[in-house]
PDB file of N, CA and C in Angstrom:
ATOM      1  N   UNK A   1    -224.149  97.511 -60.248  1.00  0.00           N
ATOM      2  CA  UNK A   1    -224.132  96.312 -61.064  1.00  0.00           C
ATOM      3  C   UNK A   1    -224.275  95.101 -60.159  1.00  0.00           C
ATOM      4  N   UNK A   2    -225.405  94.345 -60.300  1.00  0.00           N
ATOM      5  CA  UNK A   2    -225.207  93.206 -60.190  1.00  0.00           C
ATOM      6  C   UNK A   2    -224.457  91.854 -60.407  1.00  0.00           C
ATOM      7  N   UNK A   3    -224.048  91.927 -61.406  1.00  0.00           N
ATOM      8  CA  UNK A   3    -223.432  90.668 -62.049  1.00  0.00           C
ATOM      9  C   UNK A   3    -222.377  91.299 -62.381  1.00  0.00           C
ATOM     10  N   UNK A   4    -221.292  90.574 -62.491  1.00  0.00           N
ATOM     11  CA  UNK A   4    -220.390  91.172 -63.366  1.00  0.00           C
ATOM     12  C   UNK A   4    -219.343  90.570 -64.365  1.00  0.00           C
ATOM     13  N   UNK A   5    -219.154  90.585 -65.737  1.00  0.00           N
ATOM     14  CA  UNK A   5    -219.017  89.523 -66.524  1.00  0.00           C
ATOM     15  C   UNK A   5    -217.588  89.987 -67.318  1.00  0.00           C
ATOM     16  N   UNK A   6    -216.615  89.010 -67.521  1.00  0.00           N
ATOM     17  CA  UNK A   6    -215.260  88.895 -68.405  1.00  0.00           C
ATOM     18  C   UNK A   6    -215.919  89.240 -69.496  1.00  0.00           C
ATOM     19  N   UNK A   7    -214.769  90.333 -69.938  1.00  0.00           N
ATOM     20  CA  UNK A   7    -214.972  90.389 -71.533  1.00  0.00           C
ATOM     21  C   UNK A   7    -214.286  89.473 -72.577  1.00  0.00           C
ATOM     22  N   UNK A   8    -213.704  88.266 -72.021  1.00  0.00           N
ATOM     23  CA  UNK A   8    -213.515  87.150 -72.948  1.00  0.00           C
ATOM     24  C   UNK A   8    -214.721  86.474 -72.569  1.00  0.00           C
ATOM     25  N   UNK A   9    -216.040  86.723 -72.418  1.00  0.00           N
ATOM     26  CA  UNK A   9    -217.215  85.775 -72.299  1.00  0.00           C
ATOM     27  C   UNK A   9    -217.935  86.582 -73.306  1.00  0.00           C
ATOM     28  N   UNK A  10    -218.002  87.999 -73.692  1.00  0.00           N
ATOM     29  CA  UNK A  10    -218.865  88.846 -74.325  1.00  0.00           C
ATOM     30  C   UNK A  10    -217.841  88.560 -75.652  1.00  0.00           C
ATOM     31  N   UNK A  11    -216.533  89.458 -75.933  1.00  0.00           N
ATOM     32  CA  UNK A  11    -216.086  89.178 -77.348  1.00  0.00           C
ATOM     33  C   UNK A  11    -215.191  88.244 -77.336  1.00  0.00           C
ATOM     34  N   UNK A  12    -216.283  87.252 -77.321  1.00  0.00           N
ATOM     35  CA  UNK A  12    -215.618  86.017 -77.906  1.00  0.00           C
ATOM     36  C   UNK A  12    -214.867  86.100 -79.954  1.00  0.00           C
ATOM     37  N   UNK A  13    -213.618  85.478 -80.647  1.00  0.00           N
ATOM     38  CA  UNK A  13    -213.337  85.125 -81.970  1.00  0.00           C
ATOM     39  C   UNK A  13    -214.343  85.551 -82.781  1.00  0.00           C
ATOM     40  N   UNK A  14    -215.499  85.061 -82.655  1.00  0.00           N
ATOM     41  CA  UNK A  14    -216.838  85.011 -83.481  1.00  0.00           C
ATOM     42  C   UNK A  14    -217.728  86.387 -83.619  1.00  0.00           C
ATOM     43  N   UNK A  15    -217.847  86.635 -82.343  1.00  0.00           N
ATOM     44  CA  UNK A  15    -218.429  88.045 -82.149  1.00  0.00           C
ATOM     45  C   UNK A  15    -217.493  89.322 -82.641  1.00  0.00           C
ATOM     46  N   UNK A  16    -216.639  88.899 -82.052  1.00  0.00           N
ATOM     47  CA  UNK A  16    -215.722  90.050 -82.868  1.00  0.00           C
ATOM     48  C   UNK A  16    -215.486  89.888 -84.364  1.00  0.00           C
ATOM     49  N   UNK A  17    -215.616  89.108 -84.697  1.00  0.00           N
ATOM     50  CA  UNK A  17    -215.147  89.015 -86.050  1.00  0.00           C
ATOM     51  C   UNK A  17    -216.530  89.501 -86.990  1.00  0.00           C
ATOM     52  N   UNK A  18    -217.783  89.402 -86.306  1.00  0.00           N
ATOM     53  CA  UNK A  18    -218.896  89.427 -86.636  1.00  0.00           C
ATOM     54  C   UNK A  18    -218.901  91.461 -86.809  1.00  0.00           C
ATOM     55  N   UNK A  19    -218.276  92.145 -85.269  1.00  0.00           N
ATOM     56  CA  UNK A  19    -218.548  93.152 -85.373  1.00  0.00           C
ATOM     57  C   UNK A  19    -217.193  93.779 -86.284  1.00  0.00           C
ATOM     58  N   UNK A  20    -216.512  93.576 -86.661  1.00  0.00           N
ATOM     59  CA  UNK A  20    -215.804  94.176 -87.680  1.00  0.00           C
ATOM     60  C   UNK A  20    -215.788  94.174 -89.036  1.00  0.00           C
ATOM     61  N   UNK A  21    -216.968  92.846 -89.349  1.00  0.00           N
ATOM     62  CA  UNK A  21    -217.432  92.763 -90.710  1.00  0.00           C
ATOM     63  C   UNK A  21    -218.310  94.390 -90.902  1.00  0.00           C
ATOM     64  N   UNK A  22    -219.053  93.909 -89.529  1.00  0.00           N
ATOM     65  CA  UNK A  22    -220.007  95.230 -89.633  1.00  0.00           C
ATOM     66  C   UNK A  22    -219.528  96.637 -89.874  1.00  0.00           C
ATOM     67  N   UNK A  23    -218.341  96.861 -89.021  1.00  0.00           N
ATOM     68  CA  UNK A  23    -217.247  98.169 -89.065  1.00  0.00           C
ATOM     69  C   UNK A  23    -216.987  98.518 -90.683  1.00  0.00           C
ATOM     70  N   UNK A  24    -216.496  97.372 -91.395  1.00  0.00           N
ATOM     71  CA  UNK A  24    -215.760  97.559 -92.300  1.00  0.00           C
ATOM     72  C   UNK A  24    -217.118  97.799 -93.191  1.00  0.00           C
ATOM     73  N   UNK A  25    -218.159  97.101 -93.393  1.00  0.00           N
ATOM     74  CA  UNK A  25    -219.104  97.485 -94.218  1.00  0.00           C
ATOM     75  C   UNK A  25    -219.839  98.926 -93.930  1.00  0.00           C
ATOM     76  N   UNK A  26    -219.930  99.516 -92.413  1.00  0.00           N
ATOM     77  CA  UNK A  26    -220.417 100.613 -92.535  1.00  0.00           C
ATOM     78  C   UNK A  26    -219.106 101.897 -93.099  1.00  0.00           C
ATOM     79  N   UNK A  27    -218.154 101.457 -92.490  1.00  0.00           N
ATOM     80  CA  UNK A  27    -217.239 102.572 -92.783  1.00  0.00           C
ATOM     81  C   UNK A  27    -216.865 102.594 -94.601  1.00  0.00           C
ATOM     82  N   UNK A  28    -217.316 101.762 -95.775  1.00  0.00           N
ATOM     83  CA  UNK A  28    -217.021 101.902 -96.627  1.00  0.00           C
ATOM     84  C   UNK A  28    -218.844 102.548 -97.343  1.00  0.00           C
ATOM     85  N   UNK A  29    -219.491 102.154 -96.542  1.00  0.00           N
ATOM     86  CA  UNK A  29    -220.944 103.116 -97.386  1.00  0.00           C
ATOM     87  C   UNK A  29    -220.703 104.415 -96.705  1.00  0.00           C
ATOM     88  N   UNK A  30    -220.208 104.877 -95.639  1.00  0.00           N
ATOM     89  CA  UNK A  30    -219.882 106.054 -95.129  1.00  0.00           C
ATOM     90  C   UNK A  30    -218.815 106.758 -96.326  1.00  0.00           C
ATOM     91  N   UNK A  31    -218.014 106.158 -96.526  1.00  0.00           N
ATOM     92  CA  UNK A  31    -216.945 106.485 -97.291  1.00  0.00           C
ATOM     93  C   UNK A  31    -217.479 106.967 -98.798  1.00  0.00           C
ATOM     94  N   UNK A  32    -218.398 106.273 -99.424  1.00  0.00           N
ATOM     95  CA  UNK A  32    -218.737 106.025-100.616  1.00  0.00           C
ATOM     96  C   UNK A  32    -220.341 107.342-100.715  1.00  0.00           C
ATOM     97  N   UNK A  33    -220.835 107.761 -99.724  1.00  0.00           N
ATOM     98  CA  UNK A  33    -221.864 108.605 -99.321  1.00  0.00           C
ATOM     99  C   UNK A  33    -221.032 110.015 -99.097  1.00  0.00           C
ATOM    100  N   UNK A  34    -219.973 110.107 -98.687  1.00  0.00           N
ATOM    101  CA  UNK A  34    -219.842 111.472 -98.666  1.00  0.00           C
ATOM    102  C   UNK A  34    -218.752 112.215 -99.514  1.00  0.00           C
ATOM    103  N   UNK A  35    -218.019 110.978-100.317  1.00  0.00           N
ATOM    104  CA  UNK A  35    -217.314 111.508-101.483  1.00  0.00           C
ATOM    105  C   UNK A  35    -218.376 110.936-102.841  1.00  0.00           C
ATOM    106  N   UNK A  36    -219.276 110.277-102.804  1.00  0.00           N
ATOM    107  CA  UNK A  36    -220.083 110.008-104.047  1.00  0.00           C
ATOM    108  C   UNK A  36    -218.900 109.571-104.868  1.00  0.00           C
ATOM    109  N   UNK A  37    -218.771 107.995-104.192  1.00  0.00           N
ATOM    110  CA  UNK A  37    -217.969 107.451-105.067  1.00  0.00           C
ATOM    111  C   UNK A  37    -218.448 106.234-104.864  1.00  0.00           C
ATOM    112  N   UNK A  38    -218.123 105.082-105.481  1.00  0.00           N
ATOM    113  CA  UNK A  38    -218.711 103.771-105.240  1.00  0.00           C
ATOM    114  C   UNK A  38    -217.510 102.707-105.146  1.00  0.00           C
ATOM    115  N   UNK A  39    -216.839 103.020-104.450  1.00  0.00           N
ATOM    116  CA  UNK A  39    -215.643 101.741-104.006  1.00  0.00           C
ATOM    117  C   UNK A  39    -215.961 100.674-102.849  1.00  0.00           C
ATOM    118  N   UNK A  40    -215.312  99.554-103.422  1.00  0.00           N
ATOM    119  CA  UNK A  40    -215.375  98.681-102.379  1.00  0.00           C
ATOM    120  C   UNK A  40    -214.338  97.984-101.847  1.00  0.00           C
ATOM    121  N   UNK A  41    -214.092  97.794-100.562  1.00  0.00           N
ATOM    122  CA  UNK A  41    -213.004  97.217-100.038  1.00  0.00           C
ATOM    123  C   UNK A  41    -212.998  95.844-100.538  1.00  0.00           C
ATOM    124  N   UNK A  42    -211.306  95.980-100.735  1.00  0.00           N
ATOM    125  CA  UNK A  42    -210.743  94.161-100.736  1.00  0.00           C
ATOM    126  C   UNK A  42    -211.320  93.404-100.024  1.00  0.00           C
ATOM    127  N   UNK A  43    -211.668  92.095-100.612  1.00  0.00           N
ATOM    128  CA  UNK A  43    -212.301  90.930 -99.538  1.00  0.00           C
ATOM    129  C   UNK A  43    -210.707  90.707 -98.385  1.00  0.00           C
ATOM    130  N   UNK A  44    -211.449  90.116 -97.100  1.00  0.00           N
ATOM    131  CA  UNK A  44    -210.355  90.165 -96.414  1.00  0.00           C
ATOM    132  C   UNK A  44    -209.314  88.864 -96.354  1.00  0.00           C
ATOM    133  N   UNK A  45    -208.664  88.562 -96.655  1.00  0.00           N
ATOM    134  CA  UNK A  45    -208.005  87.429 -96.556  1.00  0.00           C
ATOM    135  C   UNK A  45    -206.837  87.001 -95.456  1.00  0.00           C
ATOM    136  N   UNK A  46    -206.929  85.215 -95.303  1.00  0.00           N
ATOM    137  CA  UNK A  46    -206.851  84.448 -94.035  1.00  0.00           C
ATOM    138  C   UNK A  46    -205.364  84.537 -94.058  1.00  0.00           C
ATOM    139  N   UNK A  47    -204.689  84.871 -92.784  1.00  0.00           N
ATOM    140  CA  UNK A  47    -203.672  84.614 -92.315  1.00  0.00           C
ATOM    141  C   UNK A  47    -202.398  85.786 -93.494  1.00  0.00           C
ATOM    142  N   UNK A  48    -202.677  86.936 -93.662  1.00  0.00           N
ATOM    143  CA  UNK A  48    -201.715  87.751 -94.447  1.00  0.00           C
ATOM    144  C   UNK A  48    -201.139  88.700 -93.669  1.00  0.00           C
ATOM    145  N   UNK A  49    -201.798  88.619 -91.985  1.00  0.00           N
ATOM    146  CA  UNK A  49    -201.469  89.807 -90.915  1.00  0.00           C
ATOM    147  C   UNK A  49    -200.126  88.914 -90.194  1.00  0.00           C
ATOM    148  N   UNK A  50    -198.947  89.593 -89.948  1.00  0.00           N
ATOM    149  CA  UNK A  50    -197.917  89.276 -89.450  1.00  0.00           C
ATOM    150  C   UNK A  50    -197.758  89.998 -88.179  1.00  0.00           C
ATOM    151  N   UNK A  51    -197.454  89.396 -86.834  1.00  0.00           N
ATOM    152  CA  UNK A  51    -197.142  90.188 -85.704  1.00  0.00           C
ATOM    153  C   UNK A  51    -195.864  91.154 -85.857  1.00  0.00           C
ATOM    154  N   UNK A  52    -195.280  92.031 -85.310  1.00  0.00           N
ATOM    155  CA  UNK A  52    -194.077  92.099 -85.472  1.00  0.00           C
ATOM    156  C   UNK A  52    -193.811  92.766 -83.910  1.00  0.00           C
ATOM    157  N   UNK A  53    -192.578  92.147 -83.381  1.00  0.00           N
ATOM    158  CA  UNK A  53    -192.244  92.489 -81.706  1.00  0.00           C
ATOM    159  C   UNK A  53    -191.817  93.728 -81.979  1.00  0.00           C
ATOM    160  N   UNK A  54    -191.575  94.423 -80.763  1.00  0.00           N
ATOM    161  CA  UNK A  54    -190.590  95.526 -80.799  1.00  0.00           C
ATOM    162  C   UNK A  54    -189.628  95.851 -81.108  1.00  0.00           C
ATOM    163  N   UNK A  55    -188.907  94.610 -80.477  1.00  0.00           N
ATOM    164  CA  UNK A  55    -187.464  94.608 -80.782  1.00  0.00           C
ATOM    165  C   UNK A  55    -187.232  94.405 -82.348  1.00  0.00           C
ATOM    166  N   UNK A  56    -187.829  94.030 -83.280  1.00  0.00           N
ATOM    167  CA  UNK A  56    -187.912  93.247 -84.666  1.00  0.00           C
ATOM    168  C   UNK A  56    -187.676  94.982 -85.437  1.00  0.00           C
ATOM    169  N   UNK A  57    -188.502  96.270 -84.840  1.00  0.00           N
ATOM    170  CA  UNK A  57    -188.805  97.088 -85.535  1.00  0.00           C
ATOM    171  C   UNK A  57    -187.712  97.701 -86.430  1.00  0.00           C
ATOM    172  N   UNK A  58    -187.641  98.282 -87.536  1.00  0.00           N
ATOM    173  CA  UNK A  58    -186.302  98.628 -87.984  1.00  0.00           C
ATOM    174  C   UNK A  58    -186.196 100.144 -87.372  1.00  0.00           C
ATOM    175  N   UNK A  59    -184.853 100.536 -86.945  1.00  0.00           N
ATOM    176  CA  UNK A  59    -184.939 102.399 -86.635  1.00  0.00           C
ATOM    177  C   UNK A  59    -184.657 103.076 -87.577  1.00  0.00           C
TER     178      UNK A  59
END
């Protein structure tokens, strides 16, 4: 290799977000092709993902 480049320069917010639209749209015609069904995933909506620490976890 010549060059060699950060992968916060390649998946940048945008790009990634770009390739998981893609994920989620192939993995639901995959889904819908081999059970011959026609479902579609929930649109995704902003800010409903919560972190949760370790310590937070319940045992």
């Amino acid at each position: 290799m010549k060059k060699q480049v950060a992968k916060s320069q390649i998946f940048t917010k945008e790009s990634l977000t770009r390739i998981q639209d893609k994920m989620r749209n192939c993995c639901i015609k995959s889904f819908n092709k081999v059970y011959e069904k026609h479902y579609q995933l929930k649109t995704k909506e902003k800010g409903i993902n919560q972190d949760i620490r370790v310590n937070e976890k319940s045992k």
